[in-house]
N, C-alpha and C. Protein backbone atom coordinates (compact mmCIF):
# COMPACT_ATOMS: atom_id res chain seq x y z
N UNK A 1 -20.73 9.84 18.01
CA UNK A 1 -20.09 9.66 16.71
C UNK A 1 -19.02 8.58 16.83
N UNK A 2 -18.84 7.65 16.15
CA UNK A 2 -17.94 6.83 15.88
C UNK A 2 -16.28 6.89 15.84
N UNK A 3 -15.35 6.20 16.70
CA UNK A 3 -14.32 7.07 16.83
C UNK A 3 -13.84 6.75 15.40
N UNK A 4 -13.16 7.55 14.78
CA UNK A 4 -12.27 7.99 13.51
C UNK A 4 -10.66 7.79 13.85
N UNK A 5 -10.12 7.27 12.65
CA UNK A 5 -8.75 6.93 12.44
C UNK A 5 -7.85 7.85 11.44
N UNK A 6 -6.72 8.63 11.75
CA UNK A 6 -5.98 9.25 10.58
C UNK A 6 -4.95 8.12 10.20
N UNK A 7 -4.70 7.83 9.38
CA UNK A 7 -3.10 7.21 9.24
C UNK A 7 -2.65 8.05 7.56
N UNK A 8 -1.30 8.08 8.21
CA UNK A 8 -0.52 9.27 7.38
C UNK A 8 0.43 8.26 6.53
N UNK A 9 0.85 8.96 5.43
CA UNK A 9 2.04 8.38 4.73
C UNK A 9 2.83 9.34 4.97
N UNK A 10 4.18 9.14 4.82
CA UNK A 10 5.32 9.70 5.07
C UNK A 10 5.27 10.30 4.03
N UNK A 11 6.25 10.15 2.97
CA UNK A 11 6.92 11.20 1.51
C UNK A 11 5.75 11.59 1.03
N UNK A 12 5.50 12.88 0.77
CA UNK A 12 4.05 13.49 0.03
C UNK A 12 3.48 13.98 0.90
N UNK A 13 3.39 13.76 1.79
CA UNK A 13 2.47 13.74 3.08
C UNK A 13 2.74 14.57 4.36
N UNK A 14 3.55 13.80 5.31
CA UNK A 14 4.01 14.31 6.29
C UNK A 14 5.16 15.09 5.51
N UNK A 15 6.22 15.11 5.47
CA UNK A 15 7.24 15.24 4.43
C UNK A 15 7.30 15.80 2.99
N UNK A 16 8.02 17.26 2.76
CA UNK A 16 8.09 17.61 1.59
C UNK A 16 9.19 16.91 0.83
N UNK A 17 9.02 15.48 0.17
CA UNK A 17 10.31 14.74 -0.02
C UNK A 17 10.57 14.46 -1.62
N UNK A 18 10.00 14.93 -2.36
CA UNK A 18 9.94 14.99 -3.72
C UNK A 18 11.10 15.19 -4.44
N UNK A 19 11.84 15.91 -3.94
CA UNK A 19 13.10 16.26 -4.55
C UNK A 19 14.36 15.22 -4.16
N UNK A 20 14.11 14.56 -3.00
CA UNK A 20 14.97 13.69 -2.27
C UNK A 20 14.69 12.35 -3.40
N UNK A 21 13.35 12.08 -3.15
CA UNK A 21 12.99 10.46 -3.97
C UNK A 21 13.04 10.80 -5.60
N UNK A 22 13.30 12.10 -6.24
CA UNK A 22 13.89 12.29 -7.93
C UNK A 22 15.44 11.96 -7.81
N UNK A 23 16.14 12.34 -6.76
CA UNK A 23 17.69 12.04 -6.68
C UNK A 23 17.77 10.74 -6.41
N UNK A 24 16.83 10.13 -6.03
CA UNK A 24 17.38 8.77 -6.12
C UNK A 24 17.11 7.68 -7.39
N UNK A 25 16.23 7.90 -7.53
CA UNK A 25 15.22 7.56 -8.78
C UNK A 25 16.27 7.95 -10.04
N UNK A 26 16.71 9.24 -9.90
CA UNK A 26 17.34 9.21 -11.44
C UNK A 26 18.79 8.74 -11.40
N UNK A 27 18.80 8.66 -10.22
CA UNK A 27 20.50 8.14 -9.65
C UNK A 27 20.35 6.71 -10.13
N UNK A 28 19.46 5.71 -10.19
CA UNK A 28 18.92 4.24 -10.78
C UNK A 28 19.17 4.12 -12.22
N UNK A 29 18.31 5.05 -12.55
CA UNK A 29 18.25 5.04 -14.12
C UNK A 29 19.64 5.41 -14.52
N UNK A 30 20.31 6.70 -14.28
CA UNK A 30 21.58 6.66 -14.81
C UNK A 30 22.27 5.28 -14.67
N UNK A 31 22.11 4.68 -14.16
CA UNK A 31 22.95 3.32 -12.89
C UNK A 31 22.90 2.44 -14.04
N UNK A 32 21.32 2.48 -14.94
CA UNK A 32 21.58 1.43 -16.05
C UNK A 32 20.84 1.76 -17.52
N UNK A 33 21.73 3.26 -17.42
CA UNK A 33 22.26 3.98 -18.81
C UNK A 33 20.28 4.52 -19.51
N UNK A 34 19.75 4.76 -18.13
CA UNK A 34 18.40 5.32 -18.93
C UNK A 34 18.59 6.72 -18.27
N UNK A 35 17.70 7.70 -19.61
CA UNK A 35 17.89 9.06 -19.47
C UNK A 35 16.47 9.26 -17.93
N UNK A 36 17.09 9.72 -16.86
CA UNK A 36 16.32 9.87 -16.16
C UNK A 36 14.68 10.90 -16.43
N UNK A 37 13.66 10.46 -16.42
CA UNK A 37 12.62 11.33 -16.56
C UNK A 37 12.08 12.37 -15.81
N UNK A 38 11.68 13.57 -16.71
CA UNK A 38 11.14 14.90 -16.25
C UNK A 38 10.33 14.84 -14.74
N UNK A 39 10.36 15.72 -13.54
CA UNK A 39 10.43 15.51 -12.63
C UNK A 39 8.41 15.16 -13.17
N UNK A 40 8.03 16.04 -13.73
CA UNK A 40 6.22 15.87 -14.04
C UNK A 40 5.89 14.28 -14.60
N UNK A 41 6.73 13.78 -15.38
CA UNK A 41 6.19 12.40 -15.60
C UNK A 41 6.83 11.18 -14.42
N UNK A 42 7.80 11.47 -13.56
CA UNK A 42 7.64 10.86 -12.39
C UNK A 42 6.55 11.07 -11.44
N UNK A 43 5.88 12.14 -11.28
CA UNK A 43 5.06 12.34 -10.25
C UNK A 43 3.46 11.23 -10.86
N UNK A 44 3.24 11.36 -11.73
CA UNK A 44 1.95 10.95 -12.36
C UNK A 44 2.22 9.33 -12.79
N UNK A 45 3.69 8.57 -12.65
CA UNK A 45 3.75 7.68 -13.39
C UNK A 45 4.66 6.26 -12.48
N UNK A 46 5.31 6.74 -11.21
CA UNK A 46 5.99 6.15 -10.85
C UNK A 46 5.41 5.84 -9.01
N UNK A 47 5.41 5.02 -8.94
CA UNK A 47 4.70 4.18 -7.16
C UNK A 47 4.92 3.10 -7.07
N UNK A 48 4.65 1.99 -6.32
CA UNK A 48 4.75 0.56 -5.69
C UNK A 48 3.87 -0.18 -6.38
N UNK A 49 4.05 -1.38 -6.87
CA UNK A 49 5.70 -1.82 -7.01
C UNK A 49 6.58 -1.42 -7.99
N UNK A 50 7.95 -0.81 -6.93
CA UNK A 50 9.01 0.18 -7.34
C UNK A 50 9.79 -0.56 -9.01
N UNK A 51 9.92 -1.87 -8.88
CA UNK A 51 10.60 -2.89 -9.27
C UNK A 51 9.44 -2.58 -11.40
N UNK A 52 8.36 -2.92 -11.13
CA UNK A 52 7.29 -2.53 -12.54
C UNK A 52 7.51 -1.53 -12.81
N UNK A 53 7.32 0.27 -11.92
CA UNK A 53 7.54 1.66 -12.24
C UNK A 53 8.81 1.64 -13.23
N UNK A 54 9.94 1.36 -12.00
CA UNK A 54 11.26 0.92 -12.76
C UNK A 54 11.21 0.48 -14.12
N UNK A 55 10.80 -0.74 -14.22
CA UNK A 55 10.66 -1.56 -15.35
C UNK A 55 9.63 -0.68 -16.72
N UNK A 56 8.83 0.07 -16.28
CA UNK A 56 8.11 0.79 -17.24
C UNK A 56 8.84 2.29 -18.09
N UNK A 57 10.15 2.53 -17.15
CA UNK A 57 11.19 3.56 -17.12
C UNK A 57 12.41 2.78 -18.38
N UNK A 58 12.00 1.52 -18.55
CA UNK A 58 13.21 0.84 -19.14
C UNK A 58 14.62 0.44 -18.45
N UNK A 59 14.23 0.35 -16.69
CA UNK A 59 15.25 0.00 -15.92
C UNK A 59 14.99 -1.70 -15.65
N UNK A 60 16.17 -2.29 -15.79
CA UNK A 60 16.56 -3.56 -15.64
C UNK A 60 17.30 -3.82 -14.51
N UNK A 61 16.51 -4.00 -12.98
CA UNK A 61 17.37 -4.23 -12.48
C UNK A 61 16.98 -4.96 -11.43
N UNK A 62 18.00 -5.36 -10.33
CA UNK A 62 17.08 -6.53 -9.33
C UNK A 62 16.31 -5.75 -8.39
N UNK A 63 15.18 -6.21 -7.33
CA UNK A 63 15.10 -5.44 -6.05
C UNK A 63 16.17 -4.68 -5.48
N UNK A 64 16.90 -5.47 -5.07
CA UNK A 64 17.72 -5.29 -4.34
C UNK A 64 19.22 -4.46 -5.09
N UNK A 65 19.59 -4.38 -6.24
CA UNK A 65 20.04 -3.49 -6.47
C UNK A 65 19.60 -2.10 -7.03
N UNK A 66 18.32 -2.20 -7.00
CA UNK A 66 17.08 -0.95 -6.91
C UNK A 66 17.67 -0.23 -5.75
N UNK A 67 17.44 -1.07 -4.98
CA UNK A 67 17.68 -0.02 -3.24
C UNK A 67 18.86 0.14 -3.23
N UNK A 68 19.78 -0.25 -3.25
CA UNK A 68 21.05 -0.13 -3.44
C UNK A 68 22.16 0.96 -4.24
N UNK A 69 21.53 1.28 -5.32
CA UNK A 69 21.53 2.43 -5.88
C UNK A 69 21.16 3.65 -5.69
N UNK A 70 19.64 3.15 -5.25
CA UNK A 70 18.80 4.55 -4.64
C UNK A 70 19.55 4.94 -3.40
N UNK A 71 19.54 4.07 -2.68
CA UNK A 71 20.25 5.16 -1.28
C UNK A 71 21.29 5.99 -1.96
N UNK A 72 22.37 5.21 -2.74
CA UNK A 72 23.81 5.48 -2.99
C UNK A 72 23.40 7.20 -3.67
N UNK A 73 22.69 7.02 -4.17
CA UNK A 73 21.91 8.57 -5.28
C UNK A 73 21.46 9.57 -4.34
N UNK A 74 20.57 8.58 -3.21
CA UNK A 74 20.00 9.90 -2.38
C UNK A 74 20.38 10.35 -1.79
N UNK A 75 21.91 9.68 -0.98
CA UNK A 75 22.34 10.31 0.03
C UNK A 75 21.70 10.43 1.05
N UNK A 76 22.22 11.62 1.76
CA UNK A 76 21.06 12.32 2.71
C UNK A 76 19.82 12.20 2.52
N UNK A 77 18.93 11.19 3.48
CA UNK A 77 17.43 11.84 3.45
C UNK A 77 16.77 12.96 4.58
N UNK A 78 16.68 13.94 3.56
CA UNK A 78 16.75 15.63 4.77
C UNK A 78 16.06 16.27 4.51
N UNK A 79 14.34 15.79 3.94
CA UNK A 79 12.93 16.31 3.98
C UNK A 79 12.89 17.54 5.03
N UNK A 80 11.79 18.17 4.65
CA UNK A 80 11.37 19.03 5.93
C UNK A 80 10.01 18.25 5.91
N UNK A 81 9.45 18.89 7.36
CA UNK A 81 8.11 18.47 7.44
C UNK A 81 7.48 19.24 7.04
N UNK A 82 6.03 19.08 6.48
CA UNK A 82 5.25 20.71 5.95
C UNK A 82 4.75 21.00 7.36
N UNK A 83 5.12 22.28 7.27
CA UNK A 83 4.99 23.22 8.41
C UNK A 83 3.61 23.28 9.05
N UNK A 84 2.34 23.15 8.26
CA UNK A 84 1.16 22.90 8.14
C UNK A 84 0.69 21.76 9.32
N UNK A 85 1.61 20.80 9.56
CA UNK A 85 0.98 19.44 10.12
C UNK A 85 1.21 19.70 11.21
N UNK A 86 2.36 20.08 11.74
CA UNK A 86 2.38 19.67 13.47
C UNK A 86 1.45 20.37 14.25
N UNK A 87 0.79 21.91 14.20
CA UNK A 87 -0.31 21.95 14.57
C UNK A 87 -2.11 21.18 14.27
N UNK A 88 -2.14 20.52 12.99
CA UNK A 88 -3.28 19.83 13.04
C UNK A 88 -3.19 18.69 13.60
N UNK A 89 -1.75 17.93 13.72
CA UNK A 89 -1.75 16.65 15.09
C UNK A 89 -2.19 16.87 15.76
N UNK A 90 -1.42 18.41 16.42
CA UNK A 90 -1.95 18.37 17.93
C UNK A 90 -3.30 18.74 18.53
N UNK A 91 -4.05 19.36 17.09
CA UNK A 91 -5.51 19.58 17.47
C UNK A 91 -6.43 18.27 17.35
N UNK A 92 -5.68 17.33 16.32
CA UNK A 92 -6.58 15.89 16.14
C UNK A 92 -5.95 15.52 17.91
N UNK A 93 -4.93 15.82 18.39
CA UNK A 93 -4.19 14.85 19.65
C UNK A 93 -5.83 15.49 20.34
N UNK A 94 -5.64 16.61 20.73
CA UNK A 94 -6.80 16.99 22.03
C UNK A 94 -8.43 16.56 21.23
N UNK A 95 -8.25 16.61 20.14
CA UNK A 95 -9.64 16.25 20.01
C UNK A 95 -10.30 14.88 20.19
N UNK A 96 -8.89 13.97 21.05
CA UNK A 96 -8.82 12.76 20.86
C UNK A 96 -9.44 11.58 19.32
N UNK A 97 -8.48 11.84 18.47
CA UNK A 97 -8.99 11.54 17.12
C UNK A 97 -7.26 10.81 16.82
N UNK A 98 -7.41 9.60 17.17
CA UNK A 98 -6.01 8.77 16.91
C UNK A 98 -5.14 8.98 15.91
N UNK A 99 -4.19 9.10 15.67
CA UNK A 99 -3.25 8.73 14.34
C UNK A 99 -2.06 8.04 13.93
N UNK A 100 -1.93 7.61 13.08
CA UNK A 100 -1.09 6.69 12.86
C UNK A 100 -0.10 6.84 11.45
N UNK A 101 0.91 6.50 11.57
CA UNK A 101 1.97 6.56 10.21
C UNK A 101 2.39 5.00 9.41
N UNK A 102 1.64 5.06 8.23
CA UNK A 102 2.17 3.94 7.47
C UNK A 102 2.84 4.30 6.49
N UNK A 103 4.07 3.71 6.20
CA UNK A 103 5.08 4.02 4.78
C UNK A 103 5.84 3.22 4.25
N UNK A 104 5.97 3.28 3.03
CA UNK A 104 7.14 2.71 2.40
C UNK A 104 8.66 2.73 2.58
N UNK A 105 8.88 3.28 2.94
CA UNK A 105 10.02 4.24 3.23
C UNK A 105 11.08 3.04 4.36
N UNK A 106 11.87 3.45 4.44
CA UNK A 106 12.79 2.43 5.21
C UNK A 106 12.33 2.82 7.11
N UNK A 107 12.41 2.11 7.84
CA UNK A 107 12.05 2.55 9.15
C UNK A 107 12.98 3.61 9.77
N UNK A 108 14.01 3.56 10.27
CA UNK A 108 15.19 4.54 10.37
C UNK A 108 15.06 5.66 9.62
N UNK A 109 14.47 6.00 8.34
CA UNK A 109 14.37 6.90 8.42
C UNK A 109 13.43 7.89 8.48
N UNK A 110 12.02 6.88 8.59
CA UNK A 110 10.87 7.52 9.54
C UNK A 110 10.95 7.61 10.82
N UNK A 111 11.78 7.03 11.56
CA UNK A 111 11.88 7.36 12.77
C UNK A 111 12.69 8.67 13.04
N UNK A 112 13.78 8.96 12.91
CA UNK A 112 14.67 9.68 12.37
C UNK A 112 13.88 11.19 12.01
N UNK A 113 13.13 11.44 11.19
CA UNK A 113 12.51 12.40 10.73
C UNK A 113 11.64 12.47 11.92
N UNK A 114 10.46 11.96 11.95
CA UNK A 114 9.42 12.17 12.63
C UNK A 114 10.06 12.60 13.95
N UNK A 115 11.44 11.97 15.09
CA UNK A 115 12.24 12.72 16.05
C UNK A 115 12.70 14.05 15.71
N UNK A 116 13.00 14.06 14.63
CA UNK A 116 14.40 15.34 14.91
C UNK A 116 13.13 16.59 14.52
N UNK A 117 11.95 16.38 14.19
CA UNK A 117 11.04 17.43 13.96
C UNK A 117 9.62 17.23 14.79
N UNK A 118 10.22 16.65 16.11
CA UNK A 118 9.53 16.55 17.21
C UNK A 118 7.70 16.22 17.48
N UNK A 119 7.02 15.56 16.67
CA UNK A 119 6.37 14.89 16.15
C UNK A 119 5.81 13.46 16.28
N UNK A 120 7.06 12.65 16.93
CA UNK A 120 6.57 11.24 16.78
C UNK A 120 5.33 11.08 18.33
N UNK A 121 5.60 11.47 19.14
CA UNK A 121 5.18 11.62 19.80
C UNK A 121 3.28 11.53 19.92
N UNK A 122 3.33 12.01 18.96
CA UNK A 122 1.62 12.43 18.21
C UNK A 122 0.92 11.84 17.83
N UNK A 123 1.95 9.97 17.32
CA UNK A 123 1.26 9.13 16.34
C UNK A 123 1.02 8.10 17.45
N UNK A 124 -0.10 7.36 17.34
CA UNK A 124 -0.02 6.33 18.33
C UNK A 124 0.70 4.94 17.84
N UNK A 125 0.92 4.89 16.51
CA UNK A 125 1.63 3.74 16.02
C UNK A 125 2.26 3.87 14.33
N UNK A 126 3.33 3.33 14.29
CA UNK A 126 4.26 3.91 13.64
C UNK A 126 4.96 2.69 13.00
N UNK A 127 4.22 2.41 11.21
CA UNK A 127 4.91 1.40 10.66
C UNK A 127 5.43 1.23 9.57
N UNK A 128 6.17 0.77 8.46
CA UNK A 128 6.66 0.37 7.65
C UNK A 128 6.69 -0.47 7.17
N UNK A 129 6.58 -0.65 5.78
CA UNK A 129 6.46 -2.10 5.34
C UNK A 129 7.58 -1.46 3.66
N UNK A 130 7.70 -2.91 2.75
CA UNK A 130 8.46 -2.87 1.59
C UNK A 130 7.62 -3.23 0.67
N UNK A 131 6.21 -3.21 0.50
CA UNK A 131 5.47 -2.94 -0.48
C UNK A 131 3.94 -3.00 0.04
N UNK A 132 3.48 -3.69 -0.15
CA UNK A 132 2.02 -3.64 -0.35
C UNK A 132 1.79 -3.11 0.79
N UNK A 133 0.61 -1.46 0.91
CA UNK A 133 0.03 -1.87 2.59
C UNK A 133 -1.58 -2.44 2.73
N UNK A 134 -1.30 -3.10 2.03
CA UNK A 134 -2.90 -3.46 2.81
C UNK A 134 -3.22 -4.45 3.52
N UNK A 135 -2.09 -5.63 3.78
CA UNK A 135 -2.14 -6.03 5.28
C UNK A 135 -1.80 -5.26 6.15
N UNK A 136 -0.83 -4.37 6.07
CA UNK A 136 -0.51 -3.24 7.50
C UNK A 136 -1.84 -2.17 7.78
N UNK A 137 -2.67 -1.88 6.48
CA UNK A 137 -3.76 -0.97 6.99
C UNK A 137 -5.16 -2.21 7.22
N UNK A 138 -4.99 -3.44 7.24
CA UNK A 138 -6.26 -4.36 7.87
C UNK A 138 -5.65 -4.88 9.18
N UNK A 139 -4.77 -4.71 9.29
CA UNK A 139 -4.20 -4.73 10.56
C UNK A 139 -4.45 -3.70 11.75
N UNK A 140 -4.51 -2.24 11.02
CA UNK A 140 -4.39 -1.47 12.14
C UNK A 140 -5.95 -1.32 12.40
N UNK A 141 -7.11 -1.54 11.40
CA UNK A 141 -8.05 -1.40 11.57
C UNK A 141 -8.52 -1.75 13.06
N UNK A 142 -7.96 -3.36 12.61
CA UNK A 142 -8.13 -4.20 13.94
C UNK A 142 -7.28 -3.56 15.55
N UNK A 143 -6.54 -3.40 15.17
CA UNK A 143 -6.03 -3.21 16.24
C UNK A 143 -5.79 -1.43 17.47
N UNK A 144 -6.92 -0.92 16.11
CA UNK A 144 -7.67 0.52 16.65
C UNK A 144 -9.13 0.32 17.00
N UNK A 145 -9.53 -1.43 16.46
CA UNK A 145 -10.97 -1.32 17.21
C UNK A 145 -12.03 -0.82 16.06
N UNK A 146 -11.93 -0.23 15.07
CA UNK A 146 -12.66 0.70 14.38
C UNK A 146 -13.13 -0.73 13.14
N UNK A 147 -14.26 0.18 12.90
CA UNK A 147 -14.71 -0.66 11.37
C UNK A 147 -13.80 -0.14 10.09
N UNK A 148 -13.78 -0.24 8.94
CA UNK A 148 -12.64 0.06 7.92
C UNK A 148 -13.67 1.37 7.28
N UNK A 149 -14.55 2.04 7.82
CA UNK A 149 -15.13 2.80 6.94
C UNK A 149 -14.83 4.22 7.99
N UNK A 150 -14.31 3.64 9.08
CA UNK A 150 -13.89 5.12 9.83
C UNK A 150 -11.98 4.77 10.35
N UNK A 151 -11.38 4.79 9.17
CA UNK A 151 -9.79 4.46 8.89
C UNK A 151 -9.80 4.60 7.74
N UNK A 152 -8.82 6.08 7.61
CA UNK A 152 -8.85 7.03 6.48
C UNK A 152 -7.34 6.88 6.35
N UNK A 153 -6.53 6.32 5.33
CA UNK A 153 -5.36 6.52 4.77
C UNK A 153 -4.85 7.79 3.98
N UNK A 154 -4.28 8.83 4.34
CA UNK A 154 -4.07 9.92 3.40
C UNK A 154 -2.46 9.62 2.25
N UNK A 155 -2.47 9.76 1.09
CA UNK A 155 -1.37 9.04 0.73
C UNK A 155 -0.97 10.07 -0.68
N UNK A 156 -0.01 9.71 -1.68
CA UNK A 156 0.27 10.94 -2.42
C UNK A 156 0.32 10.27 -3.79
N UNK A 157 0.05 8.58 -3.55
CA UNK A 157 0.11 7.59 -4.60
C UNK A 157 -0.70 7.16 -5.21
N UNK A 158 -0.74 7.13 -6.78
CA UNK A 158 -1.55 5.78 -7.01
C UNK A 158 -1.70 4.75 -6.28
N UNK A 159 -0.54 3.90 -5.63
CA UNK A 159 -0.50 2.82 -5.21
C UNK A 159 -1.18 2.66 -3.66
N UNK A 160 -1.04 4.01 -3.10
CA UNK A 160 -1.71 4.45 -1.75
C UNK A 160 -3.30 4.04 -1.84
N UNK A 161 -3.65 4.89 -3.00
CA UNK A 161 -5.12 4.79 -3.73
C UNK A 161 -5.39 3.11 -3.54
N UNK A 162 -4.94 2.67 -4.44
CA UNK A 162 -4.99 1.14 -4.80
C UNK A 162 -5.21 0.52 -3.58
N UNK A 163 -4.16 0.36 -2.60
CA UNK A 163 -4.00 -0.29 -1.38
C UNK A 163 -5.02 -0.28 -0.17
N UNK A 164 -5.17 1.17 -0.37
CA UNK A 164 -6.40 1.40 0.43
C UNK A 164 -7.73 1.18 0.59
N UNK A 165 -7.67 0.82 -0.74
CA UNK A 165 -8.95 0.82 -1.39
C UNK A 165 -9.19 -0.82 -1.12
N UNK A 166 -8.44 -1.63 -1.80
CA UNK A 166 -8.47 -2.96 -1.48
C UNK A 166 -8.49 -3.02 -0.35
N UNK A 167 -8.17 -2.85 0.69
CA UNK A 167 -8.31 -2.79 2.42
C UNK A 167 -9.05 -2.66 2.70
N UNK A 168 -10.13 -1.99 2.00
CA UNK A 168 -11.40 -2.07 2.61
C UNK A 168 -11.83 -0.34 3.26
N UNK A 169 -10.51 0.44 3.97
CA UNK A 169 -10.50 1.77 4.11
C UNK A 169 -10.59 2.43 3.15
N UNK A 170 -11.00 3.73 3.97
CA UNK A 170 -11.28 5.01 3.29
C UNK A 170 -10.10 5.69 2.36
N UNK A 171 -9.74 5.57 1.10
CA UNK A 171 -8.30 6.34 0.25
C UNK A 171 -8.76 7.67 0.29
N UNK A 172 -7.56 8.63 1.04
CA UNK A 172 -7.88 9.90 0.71
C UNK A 172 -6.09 10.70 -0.17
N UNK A 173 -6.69 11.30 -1.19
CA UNK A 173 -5.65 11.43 -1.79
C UNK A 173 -4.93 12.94 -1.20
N UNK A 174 -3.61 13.27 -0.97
CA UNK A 174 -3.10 14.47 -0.66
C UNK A 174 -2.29 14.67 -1.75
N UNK A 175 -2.16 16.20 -2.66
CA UNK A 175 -2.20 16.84 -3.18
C UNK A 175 -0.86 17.21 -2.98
N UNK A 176 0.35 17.03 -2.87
CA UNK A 176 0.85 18.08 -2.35
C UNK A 176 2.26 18.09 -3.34
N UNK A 177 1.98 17.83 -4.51
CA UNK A 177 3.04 18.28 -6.05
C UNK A 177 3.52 17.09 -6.55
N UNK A 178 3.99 16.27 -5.99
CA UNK A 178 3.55 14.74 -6.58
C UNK A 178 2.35 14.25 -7.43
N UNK A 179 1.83 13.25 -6.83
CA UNK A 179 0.44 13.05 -7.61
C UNK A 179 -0.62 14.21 -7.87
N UNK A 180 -1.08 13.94 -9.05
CA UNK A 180 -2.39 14.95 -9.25
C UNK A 180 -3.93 14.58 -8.85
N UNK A 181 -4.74 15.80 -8.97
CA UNK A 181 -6.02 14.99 -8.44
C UNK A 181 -6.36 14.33 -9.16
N UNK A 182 -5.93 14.70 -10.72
CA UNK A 182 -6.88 13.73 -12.08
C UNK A 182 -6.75 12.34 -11.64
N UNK A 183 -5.17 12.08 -11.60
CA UNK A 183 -4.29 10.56 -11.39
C UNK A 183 -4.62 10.14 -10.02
N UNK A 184 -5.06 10.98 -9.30
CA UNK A 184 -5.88 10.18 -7.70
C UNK A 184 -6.74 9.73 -7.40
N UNK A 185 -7.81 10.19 -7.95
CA UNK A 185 -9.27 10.05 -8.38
C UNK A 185 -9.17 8.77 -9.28
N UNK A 186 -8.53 8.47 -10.55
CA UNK A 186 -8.69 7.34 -11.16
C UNK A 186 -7.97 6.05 -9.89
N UNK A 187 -7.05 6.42 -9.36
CA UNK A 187 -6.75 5.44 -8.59
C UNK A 187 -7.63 5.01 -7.65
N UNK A 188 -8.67 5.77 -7.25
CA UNK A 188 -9.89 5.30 -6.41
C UNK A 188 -9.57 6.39 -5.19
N UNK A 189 -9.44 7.50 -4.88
CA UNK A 189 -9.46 8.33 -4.13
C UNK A 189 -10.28 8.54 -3.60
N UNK A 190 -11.42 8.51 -2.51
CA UNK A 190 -12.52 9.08 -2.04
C UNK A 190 -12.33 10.54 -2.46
N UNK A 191 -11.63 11.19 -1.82
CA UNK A 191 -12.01 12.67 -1.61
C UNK A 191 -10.23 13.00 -1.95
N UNK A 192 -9.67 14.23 -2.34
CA UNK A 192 -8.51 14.67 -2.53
C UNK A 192 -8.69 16.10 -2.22
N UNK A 193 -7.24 16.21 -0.99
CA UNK A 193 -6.83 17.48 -0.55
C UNK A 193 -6.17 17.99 -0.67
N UNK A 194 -5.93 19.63 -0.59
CA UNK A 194 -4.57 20.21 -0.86
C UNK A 194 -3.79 20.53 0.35
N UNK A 195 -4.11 20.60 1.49
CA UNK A 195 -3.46 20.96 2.71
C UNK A 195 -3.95 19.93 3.78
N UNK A 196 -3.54 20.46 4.85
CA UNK A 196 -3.10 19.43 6.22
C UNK A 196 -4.53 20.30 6.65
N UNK A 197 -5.17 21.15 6.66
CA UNK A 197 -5.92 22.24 7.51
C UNK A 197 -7.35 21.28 7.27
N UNK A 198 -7.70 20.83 5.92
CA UNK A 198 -8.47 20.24 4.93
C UNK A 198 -9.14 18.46 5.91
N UNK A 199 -8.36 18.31 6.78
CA UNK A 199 -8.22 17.05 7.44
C UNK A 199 -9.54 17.25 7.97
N UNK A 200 -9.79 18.50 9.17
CA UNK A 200 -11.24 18.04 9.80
C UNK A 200 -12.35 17.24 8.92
N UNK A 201 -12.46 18.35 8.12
CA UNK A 201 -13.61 18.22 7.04
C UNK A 201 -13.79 16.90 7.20
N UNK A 202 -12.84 15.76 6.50
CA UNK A 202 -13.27 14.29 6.45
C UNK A 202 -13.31 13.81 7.63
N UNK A 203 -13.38 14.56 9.01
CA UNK A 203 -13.93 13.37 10.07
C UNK A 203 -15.52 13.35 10.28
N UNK A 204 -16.02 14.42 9.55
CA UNK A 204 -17.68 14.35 9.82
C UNK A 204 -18.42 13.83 8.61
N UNK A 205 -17.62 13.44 7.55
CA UNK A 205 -17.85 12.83 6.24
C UNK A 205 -18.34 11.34 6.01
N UNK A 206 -19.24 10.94 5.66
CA UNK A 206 -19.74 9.72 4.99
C UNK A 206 -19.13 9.36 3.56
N UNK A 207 -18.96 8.10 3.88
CA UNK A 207 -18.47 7.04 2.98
C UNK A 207 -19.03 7.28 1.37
N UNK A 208 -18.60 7.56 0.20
CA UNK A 208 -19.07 7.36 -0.93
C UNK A 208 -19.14 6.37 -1.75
């Protein structure tokens, strides 16, 4: 069988961080006098690029004082991990079935998390980018050796969807109170899961 690729997104994903990225998000909008929106029409309506979401919210503001705000709002970023994952790493680790972490998210504080909940350890490569990934996921293709039809992105976004999809990899959508399946599926989702347990299943799975 063909070796198989996981690569994980951080917030949604590894990370129950939903409540962290609404405190920052509405911490913005207050920032330039918009009524922050219901936590349900952020989940279905807001992804990369942050700067358009924003802009579709009626926020006016630069990149860079986007981020600037948001940290100032979020404060602490102090996710838990879902409890669910660190044993299916370590069964993908022995089953020798690679994995990898791509995110949006600032690096420091994927590193940061993925340490203090003892984890990093698990991923064989570990990256970040500030918007688009789909040079970072045609990148790793290459550099795991694999064709793009066995490099499975699990993600919680439309924009995950999108990215992945253009890459040429497999989009698999995760479920986990953020995005919905309706809104995952239109984004181009192969397949959408509700748990971390759900992972085998797509390593013996063909391409649709």
């Amino acid at each position: 069988m063909a070796q198989k690729v996981l690569v994980f997104d951080v917030d949604g994903v590894i990370a129950d961080s939903t409540p962290s990225i609404y405190r920052g998000v509405s911490a913005v909008c207050r920032f330039n006098g918009v009524e922050p929106p219901l936590l349900e029409f952020l989940c279905d309506h807001f992804w990369s690029p942050w700067e358009a979401s924003y802009a579709r919210m009626g926020v006016k503001l630069s990149y860079d004082e986007i981020w600037r705000v948001y940290d100032e709002g979020l404060g602490v970023y102090d996710p838990e991990v879902f409890p669910s994952l660190p044993p299916v790493l370590k069964k993908l680790a022995d089953l020798g079935v690679p994995t990898a972490v791509l995110s949006a998210n600032k690096s420091e504080r994927v590193e940061n998390l993925l340490q203090k909940f003892g984890i990093h350890h698990l991923f064989a490569k570990v990256r970040c980018v500030t918007n688009s990934k789909i040079l970072a996921l045609r990148d790793l293709v290459k550099e795991f050796g694999v064709t793009p039809d066995n490099l499975f992105y699990l993600g919680d976004m439309v924009s995950d969807m999108e990215d992945a999809k253009v890459a040429g990899v497999r989009p698999i959508g995760f479920c986990s109170g953020y995005g919905t399946p309706e809104v995952l599926y239109r984004a181009g989702a192969e397949e959408v899961i509700f748990s971390h347990v759900e992972i085998f299943s797509l390593l013996n799975s063909k391409r649709r």
